[in-house]
C-alpha atoms as a PDB file:
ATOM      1  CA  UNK A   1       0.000   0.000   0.000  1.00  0.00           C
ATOM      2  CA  UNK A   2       1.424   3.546  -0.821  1.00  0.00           C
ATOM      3  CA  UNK A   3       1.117   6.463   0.786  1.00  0.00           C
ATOM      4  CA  UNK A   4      -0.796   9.830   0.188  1.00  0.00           C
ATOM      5  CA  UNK A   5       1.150  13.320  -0.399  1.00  0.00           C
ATOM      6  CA  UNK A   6      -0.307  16.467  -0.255  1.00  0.00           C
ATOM      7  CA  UNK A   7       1.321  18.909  -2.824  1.00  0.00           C
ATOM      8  CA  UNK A   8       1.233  22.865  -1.464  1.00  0.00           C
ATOM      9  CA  UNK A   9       1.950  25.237  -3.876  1.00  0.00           C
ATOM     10  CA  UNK A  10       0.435  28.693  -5.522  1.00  0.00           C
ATOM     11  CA  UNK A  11       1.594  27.726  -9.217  1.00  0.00           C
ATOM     12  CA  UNK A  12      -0.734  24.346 -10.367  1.00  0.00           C
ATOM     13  CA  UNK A  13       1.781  23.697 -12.917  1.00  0.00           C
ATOM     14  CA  UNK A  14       4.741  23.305 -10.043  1.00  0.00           C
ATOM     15  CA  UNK A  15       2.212  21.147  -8.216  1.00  0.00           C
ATOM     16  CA  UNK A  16       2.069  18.955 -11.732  1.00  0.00           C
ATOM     17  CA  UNK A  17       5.667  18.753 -11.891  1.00  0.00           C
ATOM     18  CA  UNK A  18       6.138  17.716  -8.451  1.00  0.00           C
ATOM     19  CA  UNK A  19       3.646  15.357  -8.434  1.00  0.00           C
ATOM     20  CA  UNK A  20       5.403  13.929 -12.079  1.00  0.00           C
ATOM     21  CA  UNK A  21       8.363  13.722 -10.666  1.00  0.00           C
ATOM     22  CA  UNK A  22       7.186  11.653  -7.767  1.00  0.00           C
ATOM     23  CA  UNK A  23       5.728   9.577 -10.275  1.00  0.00           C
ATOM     24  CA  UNK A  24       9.041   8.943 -12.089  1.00  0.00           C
ATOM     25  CA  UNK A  25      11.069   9.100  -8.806  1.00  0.00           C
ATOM     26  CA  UNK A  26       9.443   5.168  -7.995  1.00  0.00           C
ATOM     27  CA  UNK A  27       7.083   6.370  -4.834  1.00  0.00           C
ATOM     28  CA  UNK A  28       4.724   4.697  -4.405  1.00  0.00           C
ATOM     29  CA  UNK A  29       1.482   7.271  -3.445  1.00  0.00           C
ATOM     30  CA  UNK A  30      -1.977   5.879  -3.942  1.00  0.00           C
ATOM     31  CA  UNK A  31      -3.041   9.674  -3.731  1.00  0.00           C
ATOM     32  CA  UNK A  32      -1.723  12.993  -4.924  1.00  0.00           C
ATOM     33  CA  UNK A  33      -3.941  15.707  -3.096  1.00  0.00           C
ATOM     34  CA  UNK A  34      -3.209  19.251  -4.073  1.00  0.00           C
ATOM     35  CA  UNK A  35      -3.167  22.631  -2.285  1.00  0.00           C
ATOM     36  CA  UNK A  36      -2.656  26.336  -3.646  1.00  0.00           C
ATOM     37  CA  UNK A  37      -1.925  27.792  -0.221  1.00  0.00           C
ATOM     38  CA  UNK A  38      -0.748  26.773   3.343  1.00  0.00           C
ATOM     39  CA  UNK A  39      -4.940  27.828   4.490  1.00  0.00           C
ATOM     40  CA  UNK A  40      -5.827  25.673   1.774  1.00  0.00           C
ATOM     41  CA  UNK A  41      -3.367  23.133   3.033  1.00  0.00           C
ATOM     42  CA  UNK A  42      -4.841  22.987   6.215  1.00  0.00           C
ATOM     43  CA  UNK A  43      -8.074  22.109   5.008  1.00  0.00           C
ATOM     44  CA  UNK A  44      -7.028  19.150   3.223  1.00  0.00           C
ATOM     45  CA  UNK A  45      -4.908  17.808   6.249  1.00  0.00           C
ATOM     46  CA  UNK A  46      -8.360  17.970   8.021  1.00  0.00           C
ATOM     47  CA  UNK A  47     -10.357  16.364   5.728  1.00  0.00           C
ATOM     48  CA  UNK A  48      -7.825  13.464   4.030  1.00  0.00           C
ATOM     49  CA  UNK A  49      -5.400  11.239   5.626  1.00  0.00           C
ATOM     50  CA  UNK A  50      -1.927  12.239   4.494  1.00  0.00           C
ATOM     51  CA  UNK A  51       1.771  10.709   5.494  1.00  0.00           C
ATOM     52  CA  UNK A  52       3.837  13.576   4.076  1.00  0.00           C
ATOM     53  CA  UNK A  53       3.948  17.138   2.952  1.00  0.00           C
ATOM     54  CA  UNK A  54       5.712  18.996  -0.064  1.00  0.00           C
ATOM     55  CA  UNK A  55       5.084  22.793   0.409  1.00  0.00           C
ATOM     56  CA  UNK A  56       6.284  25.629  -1.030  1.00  0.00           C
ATOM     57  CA  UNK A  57       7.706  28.551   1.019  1.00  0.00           C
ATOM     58  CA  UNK A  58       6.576  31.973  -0.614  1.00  0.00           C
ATOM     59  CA  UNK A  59       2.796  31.493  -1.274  1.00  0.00           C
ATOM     60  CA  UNK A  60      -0.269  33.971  -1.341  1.00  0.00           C
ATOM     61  CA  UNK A  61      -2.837  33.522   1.496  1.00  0.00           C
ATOM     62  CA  UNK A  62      -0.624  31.683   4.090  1.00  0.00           C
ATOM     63  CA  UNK A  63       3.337  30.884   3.012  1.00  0.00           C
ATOM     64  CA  UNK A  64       5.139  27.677   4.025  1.00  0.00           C
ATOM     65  CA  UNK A  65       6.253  29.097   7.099  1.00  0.00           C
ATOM     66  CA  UNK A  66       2.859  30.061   8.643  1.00  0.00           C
ATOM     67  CA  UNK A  67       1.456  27.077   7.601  1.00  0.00           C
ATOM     68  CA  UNK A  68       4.211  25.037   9.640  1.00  0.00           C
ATOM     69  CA  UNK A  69       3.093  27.238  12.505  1.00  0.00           C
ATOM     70  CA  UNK A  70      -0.061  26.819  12.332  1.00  0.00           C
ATOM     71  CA  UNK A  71      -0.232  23.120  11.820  1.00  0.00           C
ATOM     72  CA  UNK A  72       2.201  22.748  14.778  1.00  0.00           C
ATOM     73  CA  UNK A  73      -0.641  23.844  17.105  1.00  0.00           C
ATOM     74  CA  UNK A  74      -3.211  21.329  15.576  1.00  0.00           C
ATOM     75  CA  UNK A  75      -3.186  18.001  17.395  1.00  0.00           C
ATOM     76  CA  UNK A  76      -4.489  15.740  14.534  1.00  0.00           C
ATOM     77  CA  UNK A  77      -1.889  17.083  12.162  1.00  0.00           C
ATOM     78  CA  UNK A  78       1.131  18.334  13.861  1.00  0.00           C
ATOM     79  CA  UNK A  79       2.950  15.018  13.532  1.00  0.00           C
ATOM     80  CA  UNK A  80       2.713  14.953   9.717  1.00  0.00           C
ATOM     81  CA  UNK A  81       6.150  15.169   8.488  1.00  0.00           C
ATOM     82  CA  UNK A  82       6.692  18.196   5.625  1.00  0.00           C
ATOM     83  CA  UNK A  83       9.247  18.876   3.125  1.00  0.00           C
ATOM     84  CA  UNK A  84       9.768  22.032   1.590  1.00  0.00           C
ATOM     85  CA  UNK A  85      10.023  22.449  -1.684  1.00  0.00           C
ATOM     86  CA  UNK A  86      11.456  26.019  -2.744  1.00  0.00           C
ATOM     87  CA  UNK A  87      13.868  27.905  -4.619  1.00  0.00           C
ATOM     88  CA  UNK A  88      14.860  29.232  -1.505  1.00  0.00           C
ATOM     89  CA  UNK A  89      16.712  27.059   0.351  1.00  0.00           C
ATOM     90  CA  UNK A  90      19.131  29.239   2.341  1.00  0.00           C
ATOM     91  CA  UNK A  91      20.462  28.001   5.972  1.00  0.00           C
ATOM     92  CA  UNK A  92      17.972  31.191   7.756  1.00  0.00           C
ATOM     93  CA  UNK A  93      14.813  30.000   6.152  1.00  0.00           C
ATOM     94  CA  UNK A  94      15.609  26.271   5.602  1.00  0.00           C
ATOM     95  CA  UNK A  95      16.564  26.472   9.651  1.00  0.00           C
ATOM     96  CA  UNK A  96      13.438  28.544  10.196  1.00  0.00           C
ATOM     97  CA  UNK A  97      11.028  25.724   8.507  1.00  0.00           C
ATOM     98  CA  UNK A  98      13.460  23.003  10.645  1.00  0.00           C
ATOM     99  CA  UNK A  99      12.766  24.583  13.809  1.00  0.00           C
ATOM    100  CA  UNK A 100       9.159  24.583  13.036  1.00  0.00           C
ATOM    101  CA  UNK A 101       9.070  21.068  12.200  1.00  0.00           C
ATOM    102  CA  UNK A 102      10.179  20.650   8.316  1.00  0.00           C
ATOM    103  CA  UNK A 103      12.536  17.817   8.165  1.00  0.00           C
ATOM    104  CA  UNK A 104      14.090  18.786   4.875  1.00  0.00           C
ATOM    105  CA  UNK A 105      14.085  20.815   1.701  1.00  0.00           C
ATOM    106  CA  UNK A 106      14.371  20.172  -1.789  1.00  0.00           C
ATOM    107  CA  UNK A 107      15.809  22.894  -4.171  1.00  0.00           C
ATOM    108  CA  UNK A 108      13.699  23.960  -7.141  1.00  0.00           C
ATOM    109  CA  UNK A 109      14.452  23.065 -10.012  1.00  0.00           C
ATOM    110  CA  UNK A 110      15.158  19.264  -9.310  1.00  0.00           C
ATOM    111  CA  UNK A 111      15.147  15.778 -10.780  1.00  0.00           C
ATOM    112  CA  UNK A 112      13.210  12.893  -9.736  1.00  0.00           C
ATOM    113  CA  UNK A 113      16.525  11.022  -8.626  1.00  0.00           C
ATOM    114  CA  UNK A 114      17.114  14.380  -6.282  1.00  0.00           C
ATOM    115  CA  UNK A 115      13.468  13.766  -5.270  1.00  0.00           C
ATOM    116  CA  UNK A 116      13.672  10.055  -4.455  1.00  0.00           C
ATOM    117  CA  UNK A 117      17.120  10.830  -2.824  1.00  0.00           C
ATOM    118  CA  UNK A 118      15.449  12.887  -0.037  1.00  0.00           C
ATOM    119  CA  UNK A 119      12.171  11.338   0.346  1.00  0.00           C
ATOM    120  CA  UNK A 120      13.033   7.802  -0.716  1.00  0.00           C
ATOM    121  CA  UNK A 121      14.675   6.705   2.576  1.00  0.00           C
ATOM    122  CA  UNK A 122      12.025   8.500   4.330  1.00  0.00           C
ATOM    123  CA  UNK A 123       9.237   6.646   2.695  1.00  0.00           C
ATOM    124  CA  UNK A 124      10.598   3.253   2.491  1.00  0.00           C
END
């Protein structure tokens, strides 16, 4: 049995090329939900049962950062591990999402093998 991801990101057609590259990567996910925003985000994680998190940082709405926050202080989530995916992936905010719970990052742009580096031990 696979897992489910939930995808957070403001641009649907980074959320399709994440979700590809998961796809050629070898994870096994039986679902791909999808989220434009960490509010949005938080509705999904209260709604679906998800194993792991790929968020952007710099999002309209509610950015990677608040949503880490915020899920931190919500029982039925807060243990939900979350990745960020960014082009920023600087030691301040990188350390930032850490302390608030991220336990990695992946640099945009990547490949799947860069993908299934980070997650694939995680998810195996």
């Amino acid at each position: 049995m696979g897992n489910n991801v939930l995808l957070v990101d403001d641009s649907s057609t980074m959320r399709k090329i994440v979700g590809r590259s998961l796809r050629q990567a070898g994870l096994d996910f039986d679902n791909i939900y999808e989220a434009a925003d960490g509010l949005l985000a938080l509705e999904v994680l209260e709604k679906e049962s998800v194993d792991i998190v790929l968020s952007d940082i710099n999002m309209p709405n509610m950015d990677g950062i608040s949503f880490l926050r915020e899920k931190a202080n919500r029982a039925n989530m807060k243990d939900i591990p979350v990745f960020m995916i960014s082009t920023e992936t600087g030691d301040d905010i990188i350390g930032e999402a850490k302390a608030l719970g991220a336990k990695g990052a992946i640099k945009k742009p990547f490949t799947p093998d860069m993908v299934n580096e980070i997650l694939g031990p995680f998810l195996k």
